[in-house]
C-alpha atoms as a PDB file:
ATOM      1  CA  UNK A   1     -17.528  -8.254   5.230  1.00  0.00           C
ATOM      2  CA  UNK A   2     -14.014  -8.960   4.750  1.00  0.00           C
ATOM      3  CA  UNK A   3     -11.708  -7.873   8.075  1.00  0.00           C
ATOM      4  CA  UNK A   4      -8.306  -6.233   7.593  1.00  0.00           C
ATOM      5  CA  UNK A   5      -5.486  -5.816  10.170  1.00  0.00           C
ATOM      6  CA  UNK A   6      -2.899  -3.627   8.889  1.00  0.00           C
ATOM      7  CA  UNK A   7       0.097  -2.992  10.236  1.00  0.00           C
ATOM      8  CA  UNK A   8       2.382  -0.039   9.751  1.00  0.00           C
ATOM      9  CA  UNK A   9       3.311   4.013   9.351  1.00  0.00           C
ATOM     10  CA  UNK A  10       1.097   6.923   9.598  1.00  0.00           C
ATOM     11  CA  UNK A  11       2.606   9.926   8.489  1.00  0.00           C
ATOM     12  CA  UNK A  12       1.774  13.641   7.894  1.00  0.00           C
ATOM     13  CA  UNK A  13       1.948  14.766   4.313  1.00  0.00           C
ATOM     14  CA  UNK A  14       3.269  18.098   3.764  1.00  0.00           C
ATOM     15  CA  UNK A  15       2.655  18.621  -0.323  1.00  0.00           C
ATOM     16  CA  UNK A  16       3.698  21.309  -2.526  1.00  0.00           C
ATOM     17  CA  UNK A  17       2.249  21.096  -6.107  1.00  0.00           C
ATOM     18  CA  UNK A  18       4.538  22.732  -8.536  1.00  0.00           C
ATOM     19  CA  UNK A  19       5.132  22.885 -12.603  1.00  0.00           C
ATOM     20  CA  UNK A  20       7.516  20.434 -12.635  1.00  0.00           C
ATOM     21  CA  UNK A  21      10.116  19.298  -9.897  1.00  0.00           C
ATOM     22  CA  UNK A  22      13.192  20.496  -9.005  1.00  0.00           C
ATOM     23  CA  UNK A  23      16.344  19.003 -10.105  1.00  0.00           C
ATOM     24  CA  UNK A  24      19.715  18.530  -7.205  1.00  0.00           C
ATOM     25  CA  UNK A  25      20.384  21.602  -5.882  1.00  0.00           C
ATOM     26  CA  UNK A  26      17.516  23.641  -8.165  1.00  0.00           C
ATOM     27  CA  UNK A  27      14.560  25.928  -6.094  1.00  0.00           C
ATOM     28  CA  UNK A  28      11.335  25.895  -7.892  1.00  0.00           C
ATOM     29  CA  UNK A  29       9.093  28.682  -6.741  1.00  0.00           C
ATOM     30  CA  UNK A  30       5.556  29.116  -7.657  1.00  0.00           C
ATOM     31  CA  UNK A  31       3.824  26.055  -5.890  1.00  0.00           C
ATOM     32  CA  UNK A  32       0.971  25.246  -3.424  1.00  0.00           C
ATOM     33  CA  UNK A  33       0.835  23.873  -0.294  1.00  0.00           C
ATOM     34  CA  UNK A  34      -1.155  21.179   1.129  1.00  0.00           C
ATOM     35  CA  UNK A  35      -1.377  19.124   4.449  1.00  0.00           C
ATOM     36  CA  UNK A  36      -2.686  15.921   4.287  1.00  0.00           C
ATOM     37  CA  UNK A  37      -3.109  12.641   6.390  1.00  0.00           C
ATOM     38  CA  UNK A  38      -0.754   9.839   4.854  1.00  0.00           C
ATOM     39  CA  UNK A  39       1.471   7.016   6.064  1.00  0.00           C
ATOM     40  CA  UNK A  40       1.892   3.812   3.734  1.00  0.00           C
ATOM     41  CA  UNK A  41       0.252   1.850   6.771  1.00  0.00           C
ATOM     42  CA  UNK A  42      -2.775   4.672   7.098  1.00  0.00           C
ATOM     43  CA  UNK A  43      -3.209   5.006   3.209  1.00  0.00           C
ATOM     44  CA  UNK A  44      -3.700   1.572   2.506  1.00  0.00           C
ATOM     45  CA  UNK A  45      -5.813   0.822   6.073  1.00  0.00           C
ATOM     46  CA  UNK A  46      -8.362   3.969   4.723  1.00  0.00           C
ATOM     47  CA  UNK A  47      -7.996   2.292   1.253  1.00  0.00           C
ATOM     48  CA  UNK A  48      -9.373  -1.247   2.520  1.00  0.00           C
ATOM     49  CA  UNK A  49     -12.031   0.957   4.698  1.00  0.00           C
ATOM     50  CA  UNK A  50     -13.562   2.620   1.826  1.00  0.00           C
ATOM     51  CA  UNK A  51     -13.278  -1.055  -0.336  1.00  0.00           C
ATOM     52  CA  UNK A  52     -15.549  -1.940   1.964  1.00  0.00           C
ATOM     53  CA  UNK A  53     -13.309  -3.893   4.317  1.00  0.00           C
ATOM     54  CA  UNK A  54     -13.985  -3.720   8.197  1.00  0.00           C
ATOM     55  CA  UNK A  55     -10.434  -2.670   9.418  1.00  0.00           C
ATOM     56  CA  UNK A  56      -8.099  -2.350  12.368  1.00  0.00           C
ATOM     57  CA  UNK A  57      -4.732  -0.240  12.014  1.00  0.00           C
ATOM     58  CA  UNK A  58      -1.820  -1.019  14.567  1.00  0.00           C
ATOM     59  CA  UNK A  59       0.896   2.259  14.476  1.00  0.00           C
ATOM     60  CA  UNK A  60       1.820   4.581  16.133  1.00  0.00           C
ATOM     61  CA  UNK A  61       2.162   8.384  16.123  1.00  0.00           C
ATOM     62  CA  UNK A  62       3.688  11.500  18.353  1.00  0.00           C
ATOM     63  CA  UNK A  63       1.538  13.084  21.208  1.00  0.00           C
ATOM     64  CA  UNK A  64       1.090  15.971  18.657  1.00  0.00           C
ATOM     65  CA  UNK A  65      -1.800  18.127  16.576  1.00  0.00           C
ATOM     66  CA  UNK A  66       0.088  15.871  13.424  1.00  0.00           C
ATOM     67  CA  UNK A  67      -0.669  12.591  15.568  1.00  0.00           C
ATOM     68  CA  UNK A  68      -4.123  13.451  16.386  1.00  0.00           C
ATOM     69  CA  UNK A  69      -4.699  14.642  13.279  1.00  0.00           C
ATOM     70  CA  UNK A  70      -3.887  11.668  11.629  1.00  0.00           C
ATOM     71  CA  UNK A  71      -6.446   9.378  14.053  1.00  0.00           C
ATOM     72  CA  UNK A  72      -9.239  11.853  13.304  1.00  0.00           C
ATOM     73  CA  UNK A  73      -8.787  10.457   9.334  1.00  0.00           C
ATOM     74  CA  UNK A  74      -8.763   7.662  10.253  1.00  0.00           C
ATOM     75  CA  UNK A  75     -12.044   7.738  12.345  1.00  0.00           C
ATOM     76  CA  UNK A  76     -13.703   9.679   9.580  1.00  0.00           C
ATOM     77  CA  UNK A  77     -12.758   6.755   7.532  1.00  0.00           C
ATOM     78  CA  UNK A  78     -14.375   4.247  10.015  1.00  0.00           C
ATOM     79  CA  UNK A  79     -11.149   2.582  10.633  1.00  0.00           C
ATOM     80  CA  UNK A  80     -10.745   1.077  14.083  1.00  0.00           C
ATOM     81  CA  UNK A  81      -7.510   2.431  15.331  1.00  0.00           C
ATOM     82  CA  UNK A  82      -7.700   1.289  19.115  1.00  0.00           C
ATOM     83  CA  UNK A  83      -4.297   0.200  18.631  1.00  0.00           C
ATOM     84  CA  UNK A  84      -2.595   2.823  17.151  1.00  0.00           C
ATOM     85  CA  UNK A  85      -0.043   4.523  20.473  1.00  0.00           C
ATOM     86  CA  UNK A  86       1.233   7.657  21.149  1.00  0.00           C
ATOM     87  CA  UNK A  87       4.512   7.990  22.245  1.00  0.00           C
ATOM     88  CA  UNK A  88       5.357  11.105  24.062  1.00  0.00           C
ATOM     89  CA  UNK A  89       8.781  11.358  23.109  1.00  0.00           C
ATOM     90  CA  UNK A  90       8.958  11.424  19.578  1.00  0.00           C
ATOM     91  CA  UNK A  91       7.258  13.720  17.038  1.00  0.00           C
ATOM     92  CA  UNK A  92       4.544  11.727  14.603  1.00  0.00           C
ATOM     93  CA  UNK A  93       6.117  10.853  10.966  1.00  0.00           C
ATOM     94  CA  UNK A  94       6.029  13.279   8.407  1.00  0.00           C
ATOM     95  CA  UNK A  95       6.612  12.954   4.576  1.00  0.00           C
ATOM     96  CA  UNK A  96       7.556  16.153   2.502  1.00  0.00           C
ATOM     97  CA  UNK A  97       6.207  15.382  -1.376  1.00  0.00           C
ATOM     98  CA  UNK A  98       6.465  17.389  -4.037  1.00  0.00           C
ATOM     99  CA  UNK A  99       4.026  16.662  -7.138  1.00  0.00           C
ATOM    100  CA  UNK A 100       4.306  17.901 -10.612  1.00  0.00           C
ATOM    101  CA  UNK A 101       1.323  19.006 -13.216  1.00  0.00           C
ATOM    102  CA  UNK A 102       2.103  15.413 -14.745  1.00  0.00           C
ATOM    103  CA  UNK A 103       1.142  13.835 -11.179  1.00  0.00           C
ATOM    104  CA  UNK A 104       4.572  12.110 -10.505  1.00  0.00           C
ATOM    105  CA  UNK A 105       6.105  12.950  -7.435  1.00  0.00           C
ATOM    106  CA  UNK A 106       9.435  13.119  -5.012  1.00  0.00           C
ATOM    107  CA  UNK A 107       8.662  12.103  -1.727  1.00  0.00           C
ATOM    108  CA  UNK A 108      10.946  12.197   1.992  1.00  0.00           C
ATOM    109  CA  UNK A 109      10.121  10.402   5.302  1.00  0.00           C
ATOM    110  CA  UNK A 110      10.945  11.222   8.559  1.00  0.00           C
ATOM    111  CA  UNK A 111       9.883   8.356  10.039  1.00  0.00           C
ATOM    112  CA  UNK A 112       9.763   9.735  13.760  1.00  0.00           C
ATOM    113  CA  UNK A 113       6.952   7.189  15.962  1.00  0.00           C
ATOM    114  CA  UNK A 114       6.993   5.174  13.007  1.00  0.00           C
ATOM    115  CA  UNK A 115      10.208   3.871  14.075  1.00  0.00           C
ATOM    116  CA  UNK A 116       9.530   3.393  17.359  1.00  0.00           C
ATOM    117  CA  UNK A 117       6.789   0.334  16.348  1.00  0.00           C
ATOM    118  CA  UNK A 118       7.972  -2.276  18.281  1.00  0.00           C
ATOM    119  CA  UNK A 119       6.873  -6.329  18.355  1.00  0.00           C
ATOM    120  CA  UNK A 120       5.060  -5.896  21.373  1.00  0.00           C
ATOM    121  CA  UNK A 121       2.835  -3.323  20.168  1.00  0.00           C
ATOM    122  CA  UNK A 122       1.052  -5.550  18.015  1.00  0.00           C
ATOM    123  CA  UNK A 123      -1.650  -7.568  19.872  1.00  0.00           C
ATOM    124  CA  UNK A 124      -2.283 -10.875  18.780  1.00  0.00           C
ATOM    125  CA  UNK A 125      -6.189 -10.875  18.927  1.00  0.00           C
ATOM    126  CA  UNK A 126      -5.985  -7.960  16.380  1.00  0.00           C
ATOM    127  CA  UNK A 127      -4.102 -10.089  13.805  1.00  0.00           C
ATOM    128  CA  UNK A 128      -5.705 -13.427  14.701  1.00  0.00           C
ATOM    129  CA  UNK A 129      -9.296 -11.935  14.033  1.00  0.00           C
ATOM    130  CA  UNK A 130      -8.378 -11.094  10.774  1.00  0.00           C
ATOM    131  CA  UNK A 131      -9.145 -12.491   6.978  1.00  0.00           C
ATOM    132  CA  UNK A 132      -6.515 -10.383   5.553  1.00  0.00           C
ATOM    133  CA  UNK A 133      -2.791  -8.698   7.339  1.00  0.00           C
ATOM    134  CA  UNK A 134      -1.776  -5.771   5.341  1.00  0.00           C
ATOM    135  CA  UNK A 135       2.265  -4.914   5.784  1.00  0.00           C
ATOM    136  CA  UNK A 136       4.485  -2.368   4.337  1.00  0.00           C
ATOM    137  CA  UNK A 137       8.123  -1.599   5.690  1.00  0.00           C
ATOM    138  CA  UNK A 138       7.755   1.778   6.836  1.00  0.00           C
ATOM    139  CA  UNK A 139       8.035   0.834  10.541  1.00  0.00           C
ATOM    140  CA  UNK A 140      10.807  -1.553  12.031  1.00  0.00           C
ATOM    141  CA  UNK A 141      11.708  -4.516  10.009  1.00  0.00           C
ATOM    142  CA  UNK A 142      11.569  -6.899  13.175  1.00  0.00           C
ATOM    143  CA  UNK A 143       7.976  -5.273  14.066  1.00  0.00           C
ATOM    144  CA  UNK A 144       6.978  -6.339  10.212  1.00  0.00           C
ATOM    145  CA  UNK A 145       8.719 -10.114  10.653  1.00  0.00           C
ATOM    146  CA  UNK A 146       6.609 -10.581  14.193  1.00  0.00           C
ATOM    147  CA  UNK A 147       2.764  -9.243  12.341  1.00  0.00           C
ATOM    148  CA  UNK A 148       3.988 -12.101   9.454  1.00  0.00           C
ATOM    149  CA  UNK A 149       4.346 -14.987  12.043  1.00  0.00           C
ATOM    150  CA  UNK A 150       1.445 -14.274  13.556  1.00  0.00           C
ATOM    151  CA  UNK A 151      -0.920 -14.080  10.900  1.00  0.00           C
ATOM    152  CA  UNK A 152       1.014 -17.436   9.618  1.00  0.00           C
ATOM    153  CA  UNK A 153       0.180 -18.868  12.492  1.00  0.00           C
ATOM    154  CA  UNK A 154      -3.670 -17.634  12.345  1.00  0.00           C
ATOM    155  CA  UNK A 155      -3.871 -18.710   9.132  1.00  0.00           C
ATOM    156  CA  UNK A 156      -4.849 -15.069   8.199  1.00  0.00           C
ATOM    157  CA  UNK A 157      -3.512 -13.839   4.573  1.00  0.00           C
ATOM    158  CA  UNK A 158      -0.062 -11.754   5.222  1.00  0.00           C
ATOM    159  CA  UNK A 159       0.289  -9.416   2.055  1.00  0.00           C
ATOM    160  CA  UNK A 160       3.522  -7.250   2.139  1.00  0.00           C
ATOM    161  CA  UNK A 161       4.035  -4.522  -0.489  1.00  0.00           C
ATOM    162  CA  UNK A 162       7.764  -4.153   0.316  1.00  0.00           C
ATOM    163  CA  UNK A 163       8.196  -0.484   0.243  1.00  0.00           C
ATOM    164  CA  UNK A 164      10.548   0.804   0.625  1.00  0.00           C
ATOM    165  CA  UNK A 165      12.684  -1.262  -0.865  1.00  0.00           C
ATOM    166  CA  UNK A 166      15.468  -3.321   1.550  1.00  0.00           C
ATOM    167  CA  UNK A 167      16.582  -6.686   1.854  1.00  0.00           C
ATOM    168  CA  UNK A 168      14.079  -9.019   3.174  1.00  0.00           C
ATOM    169  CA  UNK A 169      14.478 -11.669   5.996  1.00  0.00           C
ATOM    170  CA  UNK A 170      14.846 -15.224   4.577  1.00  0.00           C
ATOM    171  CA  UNK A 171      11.984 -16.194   7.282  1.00  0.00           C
ATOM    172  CA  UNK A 172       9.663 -13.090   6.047  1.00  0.00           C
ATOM    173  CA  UNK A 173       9.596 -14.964   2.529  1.00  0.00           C
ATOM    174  CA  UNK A 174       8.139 -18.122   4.102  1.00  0.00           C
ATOM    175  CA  UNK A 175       5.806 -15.782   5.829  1.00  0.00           C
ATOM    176  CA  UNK A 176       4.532 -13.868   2.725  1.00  0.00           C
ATOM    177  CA  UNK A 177       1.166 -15.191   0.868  1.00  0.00           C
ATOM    178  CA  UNK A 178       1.306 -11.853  -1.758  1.00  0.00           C
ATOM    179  CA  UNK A 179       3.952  -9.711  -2.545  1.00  0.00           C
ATOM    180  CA  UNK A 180       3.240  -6.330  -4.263  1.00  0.00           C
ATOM    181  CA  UNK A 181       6.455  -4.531  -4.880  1.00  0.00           C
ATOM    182  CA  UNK A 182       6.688  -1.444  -7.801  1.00  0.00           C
ATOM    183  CA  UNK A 183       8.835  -1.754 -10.442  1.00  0.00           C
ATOM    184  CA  UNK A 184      11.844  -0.083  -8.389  1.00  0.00           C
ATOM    185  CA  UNK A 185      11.206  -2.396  -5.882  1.00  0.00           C
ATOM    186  CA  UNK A 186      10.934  -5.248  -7.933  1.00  0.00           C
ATOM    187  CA  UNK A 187      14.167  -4.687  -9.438  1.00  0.00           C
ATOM    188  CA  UNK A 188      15.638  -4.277  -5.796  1.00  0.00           C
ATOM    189  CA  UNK A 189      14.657  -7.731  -4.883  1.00  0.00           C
ATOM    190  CA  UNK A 190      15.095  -9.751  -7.905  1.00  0.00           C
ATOM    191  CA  UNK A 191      18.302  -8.025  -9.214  1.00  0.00           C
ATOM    192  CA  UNK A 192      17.362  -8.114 -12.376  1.00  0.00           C
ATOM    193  CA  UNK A 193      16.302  -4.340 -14.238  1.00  0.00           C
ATOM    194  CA  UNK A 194      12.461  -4.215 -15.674  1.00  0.00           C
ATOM    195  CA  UNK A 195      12.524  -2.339 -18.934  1.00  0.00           C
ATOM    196  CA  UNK A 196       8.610  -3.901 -20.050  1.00  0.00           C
ATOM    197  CA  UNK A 197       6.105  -6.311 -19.305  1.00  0.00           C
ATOM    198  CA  UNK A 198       8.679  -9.660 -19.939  1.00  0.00           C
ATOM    199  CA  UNK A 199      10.986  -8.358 -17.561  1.00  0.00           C
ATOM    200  CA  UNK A 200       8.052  -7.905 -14.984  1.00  0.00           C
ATOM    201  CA  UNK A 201       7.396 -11.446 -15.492  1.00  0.00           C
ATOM    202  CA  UNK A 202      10.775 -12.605 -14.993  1.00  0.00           C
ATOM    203  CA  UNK A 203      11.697 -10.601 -11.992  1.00  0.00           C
ATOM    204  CA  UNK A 204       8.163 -12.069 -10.726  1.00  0.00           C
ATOM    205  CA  UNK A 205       9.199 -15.507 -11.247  1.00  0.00           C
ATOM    206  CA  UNK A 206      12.753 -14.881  -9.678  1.00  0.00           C
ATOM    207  CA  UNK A 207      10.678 -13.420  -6.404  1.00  0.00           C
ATOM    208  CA  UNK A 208       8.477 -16.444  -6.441  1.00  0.00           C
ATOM    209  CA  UNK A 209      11.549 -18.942  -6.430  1.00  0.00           C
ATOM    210  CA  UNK A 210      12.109 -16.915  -3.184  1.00  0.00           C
ATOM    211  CA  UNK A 211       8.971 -18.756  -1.034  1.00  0.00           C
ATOM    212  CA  UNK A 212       6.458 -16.405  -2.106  1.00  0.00           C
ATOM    213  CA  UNK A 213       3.550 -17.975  -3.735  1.00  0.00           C
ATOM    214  CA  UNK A 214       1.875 -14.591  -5.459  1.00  0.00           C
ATOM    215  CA  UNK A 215       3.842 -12.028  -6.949  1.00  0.00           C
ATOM    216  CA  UNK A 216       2.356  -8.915  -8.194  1.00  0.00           C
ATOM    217  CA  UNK A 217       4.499  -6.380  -9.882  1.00  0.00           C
ATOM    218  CA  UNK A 218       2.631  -2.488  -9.843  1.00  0.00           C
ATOM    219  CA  UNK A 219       3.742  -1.112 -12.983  1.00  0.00           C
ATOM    220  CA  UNK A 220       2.353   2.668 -12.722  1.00  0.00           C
ATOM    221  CA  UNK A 221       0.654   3.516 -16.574  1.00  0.00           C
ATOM    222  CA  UNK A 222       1.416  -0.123 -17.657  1.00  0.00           C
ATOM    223  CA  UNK A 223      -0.660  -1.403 -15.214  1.00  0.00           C
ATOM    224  CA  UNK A 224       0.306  -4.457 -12.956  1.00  0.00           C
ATOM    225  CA  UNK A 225       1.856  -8.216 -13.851  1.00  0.00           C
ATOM    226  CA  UNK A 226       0.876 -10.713 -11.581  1.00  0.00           C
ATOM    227  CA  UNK A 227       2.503 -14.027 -11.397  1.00  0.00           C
ATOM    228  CA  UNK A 228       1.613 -17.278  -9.346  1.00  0.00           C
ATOM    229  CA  UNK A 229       2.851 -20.891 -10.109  1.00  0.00           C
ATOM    230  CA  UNK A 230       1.718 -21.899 -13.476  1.00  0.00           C
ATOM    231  CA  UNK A 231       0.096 -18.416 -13.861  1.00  0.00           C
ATOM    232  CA  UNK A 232       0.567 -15.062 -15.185  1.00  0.00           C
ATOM    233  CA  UNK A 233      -0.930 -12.052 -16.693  1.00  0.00           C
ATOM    234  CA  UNK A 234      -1.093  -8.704 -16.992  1.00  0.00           C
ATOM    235  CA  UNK A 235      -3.805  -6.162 -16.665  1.00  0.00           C
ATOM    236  CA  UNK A 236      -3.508  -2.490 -18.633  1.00  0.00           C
ATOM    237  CA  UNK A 237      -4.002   0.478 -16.172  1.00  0.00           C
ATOM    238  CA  UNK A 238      -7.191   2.338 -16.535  1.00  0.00           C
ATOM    239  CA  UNK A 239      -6.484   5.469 -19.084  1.00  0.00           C
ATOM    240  CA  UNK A 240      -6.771   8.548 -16.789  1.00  0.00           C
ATOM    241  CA  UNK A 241      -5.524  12.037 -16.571  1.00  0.00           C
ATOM    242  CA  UNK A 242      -3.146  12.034 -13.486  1.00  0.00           C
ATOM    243  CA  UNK A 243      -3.402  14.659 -10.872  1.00  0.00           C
ATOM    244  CA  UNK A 244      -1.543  13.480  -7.979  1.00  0.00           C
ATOM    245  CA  UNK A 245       0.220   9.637  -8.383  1.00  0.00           C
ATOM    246  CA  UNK A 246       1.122   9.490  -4.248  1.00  0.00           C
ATOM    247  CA  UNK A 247      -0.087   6.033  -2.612  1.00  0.00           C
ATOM    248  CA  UNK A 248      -1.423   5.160  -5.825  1.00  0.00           C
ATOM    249  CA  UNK A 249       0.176   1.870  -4.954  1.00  0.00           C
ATOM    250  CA  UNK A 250      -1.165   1.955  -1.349  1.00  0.00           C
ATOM    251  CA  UNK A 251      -4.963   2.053  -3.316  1.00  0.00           C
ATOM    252  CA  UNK A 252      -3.810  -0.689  -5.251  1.00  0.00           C
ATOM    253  CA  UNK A 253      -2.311  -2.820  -2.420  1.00  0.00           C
ATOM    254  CA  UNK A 254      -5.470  -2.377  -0.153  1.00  0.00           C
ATOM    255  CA  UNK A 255      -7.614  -3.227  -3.067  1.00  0.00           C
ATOM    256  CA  UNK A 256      -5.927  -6.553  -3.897  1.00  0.00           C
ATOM    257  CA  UNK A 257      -5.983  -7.863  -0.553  1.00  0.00           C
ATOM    258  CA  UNK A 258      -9.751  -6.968   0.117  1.00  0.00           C
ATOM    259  CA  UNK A 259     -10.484  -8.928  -3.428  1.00  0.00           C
ATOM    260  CA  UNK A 260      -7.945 -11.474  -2.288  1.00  0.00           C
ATOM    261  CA  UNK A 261      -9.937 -11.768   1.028  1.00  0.00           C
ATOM    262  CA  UNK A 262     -13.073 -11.750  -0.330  1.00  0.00           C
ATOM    263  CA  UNK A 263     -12.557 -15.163  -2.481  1.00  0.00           C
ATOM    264  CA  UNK A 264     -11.755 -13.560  -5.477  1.00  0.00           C
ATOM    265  CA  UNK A 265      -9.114 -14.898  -8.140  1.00  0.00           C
ATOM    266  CA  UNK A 266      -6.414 -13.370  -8.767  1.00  0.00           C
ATOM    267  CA  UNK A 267      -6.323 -12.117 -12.152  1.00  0.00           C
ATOM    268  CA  UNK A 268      -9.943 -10.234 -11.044  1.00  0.00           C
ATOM    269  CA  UNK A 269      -8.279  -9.268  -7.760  1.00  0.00           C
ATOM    270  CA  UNK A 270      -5.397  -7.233  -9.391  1.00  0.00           C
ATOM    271  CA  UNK A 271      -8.285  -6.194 -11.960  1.00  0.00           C
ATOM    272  CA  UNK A 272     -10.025  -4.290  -9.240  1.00  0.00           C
ATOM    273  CA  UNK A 273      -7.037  -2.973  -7.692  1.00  0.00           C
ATOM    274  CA  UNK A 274      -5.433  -1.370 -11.057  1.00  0.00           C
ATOM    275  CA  UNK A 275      -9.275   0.242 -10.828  1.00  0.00           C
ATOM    276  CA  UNK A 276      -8.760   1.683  -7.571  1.00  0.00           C
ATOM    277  CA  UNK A 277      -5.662   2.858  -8.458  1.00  0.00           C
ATOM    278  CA  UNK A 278      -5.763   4.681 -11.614  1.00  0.00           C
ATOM    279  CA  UNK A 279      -9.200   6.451 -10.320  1.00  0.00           C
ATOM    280  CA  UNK A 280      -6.914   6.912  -7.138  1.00  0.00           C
ATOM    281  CA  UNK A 281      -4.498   8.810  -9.312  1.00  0.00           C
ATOM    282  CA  UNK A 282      -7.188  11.407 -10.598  1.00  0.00           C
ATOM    283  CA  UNK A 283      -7.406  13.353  -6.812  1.00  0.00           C
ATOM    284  CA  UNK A 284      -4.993  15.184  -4.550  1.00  0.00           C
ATOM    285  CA  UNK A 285      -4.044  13.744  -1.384  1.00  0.00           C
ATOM    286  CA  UNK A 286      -2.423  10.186  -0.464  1.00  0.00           C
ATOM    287  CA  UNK A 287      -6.150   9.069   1.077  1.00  0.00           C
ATOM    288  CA  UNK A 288      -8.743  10.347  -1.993  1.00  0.00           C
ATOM    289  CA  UNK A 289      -9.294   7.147  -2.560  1.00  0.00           C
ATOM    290  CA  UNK A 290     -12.365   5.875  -4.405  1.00  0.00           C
ATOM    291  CA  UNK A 291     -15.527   4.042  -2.754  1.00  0.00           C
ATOM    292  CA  UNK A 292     -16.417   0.487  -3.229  1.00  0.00           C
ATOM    293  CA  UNK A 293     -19.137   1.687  -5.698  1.00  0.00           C
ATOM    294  CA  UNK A 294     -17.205   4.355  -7.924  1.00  0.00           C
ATOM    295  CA  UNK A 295     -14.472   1.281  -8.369  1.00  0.00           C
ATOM    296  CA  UNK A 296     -17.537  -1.150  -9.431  1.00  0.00           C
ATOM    297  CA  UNK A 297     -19.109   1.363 -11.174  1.00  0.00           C
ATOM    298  CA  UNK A 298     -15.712   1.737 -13.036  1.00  0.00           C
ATOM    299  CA  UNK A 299     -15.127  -1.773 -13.811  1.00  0.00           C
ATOM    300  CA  UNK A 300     -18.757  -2.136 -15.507  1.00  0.00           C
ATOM    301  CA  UNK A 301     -21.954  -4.071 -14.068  1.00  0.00           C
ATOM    302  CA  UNK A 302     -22.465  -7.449 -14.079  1.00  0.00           C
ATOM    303  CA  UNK A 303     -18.981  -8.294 -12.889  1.00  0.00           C
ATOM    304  CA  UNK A 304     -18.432 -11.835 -10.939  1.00  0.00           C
ATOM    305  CA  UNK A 305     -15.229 -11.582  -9.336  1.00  0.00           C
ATOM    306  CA  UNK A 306     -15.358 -15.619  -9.226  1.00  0.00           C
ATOM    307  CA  UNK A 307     -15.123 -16.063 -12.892  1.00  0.00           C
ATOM    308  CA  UNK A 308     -11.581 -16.212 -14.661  1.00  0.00           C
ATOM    309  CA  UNK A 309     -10.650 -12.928 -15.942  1.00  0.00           C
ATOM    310  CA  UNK A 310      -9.323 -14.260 -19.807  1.00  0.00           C
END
């Protein structure tokens, strides 16, 4: 079994589903309200759980019903959150989202503990007994930089899906062994726009010329582009009827470093993650994120993840 560290935000999703959303300054009535557990950090360390990854999330939360809400999902999930702190003087993140009948969404952080993450709260052993590091940018920027070098140093797999999207440390390039930025993000960091699948590629070749050995671009409907050197592809999304399209790209991050940790290549790895995703997309909630089996099950029998996928 494949262990994951990951590192980052847990949040409390407060989700109204409505006809369509609301432009600047617009009220749209008529929608319905749901709480759910969240956090880029928590979606993608449930994500790896249900993979079938044996996981340990570092965070931290408020000493509120939000905050131990959020470790009871994570419990449920089987995800070993010894080291995820409470700090007393801070409320526990929350994200307002609004989704649409189409499944797209508008989404706002207040970060709260998230923010209060620091380098010291991350224990070495966690990291160090670790196949895979999962990282997102949802807490501190320093806290982020100080997981990388030590699962650099442990020789552990650091995977960063850069969201959201800022400028990047020269050293956290070095640091990186996967990058899985969006589209918006991807634009961000290469400076280039992405209109299709070439200008994936060549936004993914300007991130690689950064230090980062993988690239993978998440391209929503289109599916994903991954690029490595001498190597790229591109992998249609599975053709589903979106309900809810929140962490859709935590599912897919999660997935691709379990593969990835597992031994498998990568054009199978972001194969099983663009699985994961699109079925991820079909349920309400950042965490309704498919099983091991229903992913498999998806992706057809007889599959060898150790065979070249074209």
């Amino acid at each position: 079994m494949v262990r994951v560290c990951v590192v980052g935000s847990l949040n409390a999703d407060l989700v109204v589903r409505v006809r369509r959303l609301p432009e600047v300054g617009e009220t749209v009535t008529g929608g319905v309200f749901h709480t759910f557990p969240g956090g880029k950090g928590a979606n993608q360390a449930v994500a790896a759980a249900r993979l079938g990854a044996q996981v340990r999330m570092v965070g931290k939360v408020g000493a509120d019903s939000f905050g131990r809400d959020l470790r009871a999902a994570l419990t449920r999930a089987g995800v070993d959150h010894g080291w995820v702190g409470v700090d007393p003087e801070v409320p526990t993140g929350v994200a307002l989202i609004g989704v649409e009948e189409s499944g797209r969404n508008l989404i706002m952080v207040a970060p709260g503990a998230n923010a209060r993450l620091r380098p010291e709260d991350v224990p070495a052993e966690c990291v160090e007994g670790s196949d895979v590091l999962l990282l997102q940018l949802e807490v501190p920027i320093h806290t982020v930089l100080h997981a990388a070098r030590l699962g650099r140093a442990a020789g552990t797999l650091v995977c960063l899906d850069p969201a959201p999207a800022t400028d990047l440390p020269d050293e956290l390039w070095r640091l990186v062994d996967v990058l899985t930025p969006n589209r918006g993000e991807a634009q961000a960091l290469a400076g280039r726009p992405i209109h299709d699948v070439h200008g994936a590629r060549e936004a993914a070749e300007a991130l690689l010329a950064r230090g980062v050995p993988r690239v993978v671009v998440k391209l929503g409907e289109e599916g994903a582009l991954y690029a490595s050197a001498g190597e790229w592809g591109h992998v249609p999304a599975l053709r589903v009827r979106a309900v809810d399209t929140t962490a859709a790209g935590d599912a897919f991050s999660a997935a691709l470093g379990v593969a990835l940790g597992e031994g498998w290549s990568l054009p199978r790895a972001v194969q099983f993650a663009t699985c994961a995703a699109g079925l991820k997309v079909t349920r309400m909630g950042a965490q309704a994120v498919p099983s091991r089996e229903e992913v498999e099950a998806a992706l057809g029998q007889g599959l060898d993840p150790r065979e070249p996928f074209w």
